[in-house]
Protein backbone atom coordinates (compact mmCIF):
# COMPACT_ATOMS: atom_id res chain seq x y z
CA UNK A 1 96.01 -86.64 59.78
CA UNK A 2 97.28 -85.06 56.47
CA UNK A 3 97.11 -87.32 53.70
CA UNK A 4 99.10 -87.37 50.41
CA UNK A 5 98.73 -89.38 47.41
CA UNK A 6 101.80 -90.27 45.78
CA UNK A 7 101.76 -91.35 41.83
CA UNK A 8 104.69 -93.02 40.59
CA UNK A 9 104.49 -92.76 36.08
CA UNK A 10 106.70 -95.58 35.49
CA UNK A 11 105.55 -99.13 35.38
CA UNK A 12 109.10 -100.67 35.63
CA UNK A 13 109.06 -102.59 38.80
CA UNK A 14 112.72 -101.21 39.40
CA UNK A 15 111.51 -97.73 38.63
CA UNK A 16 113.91 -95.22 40.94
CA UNK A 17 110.86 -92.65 40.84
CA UNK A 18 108.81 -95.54 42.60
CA UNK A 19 111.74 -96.12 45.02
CA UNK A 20 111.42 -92.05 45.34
CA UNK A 21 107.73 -92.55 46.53
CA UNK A 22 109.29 -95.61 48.79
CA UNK A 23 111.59 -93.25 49.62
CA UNK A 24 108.81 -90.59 50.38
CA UNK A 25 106.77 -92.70 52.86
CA UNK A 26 109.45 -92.95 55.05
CA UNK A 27 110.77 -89.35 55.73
CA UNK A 28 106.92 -87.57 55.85
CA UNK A 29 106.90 -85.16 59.01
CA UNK A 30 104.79 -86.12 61.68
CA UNK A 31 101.33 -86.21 61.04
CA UNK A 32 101.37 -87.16 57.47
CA UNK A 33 100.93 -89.98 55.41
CA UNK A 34 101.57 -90.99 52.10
CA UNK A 35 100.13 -93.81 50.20
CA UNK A 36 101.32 -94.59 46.81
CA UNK A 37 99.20 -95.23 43.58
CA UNK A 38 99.99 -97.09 40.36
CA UNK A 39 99.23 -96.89 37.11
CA UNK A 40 99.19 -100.52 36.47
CA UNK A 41 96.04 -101.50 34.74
CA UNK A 42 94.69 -98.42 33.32
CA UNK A 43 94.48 -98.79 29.46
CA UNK A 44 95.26 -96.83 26.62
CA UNK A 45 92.64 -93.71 26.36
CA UNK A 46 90.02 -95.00 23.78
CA UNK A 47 86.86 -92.69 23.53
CA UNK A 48 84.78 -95.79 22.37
CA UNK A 49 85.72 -97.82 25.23
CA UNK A 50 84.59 -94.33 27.36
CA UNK A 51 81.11 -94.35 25.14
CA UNK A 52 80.67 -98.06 25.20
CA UNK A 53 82.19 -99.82 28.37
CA UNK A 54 82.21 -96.90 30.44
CA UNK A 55 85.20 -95.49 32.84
CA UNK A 56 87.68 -98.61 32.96
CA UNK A 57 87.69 -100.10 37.01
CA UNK A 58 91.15 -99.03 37.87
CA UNK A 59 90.32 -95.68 36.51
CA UNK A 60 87.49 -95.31 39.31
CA UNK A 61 89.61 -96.39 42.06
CA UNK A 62 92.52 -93.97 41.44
CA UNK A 63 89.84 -91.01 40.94
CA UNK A 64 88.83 -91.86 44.22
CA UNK A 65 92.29 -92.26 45.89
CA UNK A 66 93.14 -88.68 44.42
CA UNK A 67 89.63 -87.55 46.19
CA UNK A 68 90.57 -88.54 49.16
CA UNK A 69 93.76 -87.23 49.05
CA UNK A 70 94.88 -83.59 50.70
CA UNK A 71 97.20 -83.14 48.50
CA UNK A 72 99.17 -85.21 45.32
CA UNK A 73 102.74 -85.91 44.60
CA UNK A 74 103.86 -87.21 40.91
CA UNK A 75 106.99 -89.05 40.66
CA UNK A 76 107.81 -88.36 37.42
CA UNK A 77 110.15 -90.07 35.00
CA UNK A 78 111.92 -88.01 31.86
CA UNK A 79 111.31 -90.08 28.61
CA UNK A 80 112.12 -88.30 25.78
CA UNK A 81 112.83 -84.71 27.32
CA UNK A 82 109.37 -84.62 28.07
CA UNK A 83 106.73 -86.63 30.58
CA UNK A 84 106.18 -90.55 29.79
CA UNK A 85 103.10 -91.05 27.58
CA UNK A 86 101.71 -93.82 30.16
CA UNK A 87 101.38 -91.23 32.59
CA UNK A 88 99.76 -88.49 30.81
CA UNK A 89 97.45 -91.05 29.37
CA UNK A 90 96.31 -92.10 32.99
CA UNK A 91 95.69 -88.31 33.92
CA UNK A 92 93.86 -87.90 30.42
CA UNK A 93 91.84 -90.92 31.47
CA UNK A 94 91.58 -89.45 35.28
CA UNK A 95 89.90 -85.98 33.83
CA UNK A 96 87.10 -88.28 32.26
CA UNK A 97 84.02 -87.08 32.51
CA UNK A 98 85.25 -83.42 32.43
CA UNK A 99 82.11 -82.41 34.71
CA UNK A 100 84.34 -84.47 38.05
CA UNK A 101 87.53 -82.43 36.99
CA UNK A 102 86.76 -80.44 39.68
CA UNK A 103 85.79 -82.76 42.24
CA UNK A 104 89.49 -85.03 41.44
CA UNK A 105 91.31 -82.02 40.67
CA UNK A 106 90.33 -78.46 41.70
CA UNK A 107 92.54 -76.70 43.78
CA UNK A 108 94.10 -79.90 44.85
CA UNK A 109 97.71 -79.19 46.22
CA UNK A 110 100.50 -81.10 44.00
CA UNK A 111 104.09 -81.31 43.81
CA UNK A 112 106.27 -82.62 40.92
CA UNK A 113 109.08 -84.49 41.69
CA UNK A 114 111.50 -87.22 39.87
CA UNK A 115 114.46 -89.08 38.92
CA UNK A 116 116.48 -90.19 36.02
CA UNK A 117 119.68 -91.59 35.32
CA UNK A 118 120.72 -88.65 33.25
CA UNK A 119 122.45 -85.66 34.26
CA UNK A 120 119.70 -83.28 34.17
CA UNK A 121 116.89 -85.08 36.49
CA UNK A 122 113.76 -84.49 35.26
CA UNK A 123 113.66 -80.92 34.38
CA UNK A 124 112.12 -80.71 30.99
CA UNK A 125 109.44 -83.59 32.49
CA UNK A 126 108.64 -81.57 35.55
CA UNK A 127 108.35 -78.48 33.24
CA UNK A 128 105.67 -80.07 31.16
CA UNK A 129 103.25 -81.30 33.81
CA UNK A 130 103.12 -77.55 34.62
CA UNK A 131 100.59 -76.67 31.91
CA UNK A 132 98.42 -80.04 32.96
CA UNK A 133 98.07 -79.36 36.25
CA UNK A 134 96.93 -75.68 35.35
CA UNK A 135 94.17 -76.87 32.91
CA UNK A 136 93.21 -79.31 35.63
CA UNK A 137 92.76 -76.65 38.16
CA UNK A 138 95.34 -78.31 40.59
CA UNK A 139 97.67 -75.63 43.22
CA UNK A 140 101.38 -76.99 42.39
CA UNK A 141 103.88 -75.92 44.70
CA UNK A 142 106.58 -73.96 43.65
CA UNK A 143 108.91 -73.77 47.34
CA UNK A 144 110.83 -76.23 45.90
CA UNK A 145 112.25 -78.76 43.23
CA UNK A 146 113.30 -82.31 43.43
CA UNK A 147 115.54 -83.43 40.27
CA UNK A 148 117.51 -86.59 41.33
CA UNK A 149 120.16 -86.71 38.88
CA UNK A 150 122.60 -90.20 37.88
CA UNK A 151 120.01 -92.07 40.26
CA UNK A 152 121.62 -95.31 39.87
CA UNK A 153 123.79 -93.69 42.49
CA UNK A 154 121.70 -92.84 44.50
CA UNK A 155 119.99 -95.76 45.23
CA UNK A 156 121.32 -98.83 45.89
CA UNK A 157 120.10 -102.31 43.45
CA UNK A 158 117.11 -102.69 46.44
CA UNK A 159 115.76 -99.35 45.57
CA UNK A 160 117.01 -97.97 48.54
CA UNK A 161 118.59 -94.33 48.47
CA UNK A 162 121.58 -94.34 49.87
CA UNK A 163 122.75 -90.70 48.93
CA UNK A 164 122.49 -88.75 51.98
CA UNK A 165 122.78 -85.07 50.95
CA UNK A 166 119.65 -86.20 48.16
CA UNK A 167 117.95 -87.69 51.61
CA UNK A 168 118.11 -83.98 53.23
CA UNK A 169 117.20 -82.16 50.52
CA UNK A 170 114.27 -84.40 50.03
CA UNK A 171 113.53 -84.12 53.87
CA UNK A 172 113.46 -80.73 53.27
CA UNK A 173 111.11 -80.62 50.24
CA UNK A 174 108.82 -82.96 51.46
CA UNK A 175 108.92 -80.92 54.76
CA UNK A 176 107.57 -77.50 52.81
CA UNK A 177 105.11 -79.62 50.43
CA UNK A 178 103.44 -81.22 53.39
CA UNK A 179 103.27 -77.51 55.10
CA UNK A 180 101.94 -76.25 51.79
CA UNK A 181 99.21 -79.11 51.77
CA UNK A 182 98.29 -78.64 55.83
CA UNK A 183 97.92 -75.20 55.23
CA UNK A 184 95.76 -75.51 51.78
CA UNK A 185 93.40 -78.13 53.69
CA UNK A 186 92.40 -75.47 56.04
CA UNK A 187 91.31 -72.65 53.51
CA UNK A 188 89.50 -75.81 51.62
CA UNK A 189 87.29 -76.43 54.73
């Protein structure tokens, strides 16, 4: 069994790129799972917390959900034409110490995807995770994009997508990501 982690970086509990993991659960192929991963809990970066107290708890467990993980899948939101801070500070909190970068990251297969209520997705977002996931060593998947435009169409108030053509292409994405991860998992072993 292929499994993928997915992260959602909002922590709105109405978030549409959490209902896009939701959404995500339900249409993997056959053979694949996903789980999905919060940020809830993980505090703002703080070097003398890391010197003093140590790797914060939920840290620790998400390192370890990504470890176990095939492959990753970030829901990202657009704040600001760029990614939200509380998700770049969980990642910059997820490469501590540097020396497991490798063992949460390396060569782990990923795929950006996300939503907004804007007209444009989450283009410039998804564009700025690109240099992250390079100087974390991760394999991002480039055989397709997912940028859900005017989402509050899309879903319904229960978080429920209800946009059928977005349901196909997302079938379809989801489709070549979890080929892309199947495939990676066997040159990894």
């Amino acid at each position: 069994m292929t499994k993928i982690l997915g992260i959602t970086g909002s922590l709105r509990s109405g978030s549409f790129n959490t209902a896009l993991l939701r959404t995500a659960a339900g249409l993997m192929p056959s053979g694949v799972t996903l789980e999905i991963a919060t940020l809830k809990g993980i505090p703002l970066y703080d070097g003398d917390v890391e010197v003093n107290e140590g790797i914060p708890e939920a840290v620790l467990v998400l390192q370890e959900q990504i470890a176990a993980a095939d492959g990753l899948l970030l829901a990202t939101p657009e704040y600001n034409n760029s990614m939200p801070g509380v998700f770049k500070n969980a990642i910059d909190w997820l490469s501590r110490p540097p020396s497991g970068i490798a063992r949460i990251f390396g060569d782990r297969p990923v795929a950006v995807i996300g939503a907004s209520p804007g007209g444009f997705g989450t283009v410039l977002s998804q564009n700025a995770w690109l240099p992250v996931l390079r100087t974390l060593g991760m394999r991002p998947w480039f055989g397709g994009r997912l940028l859900v435009s005017r989402a509050h169409h899309v879903f319904n108030e229960s978080g429920e997508m209800v946009d059928e053509a977005v349901r196909k292409q997302f079938q379809d994405f989801l489709n070549g990501f979890a080929a892309f991860v199947q495939a990676s998992s066997k040159l990894r072993s």
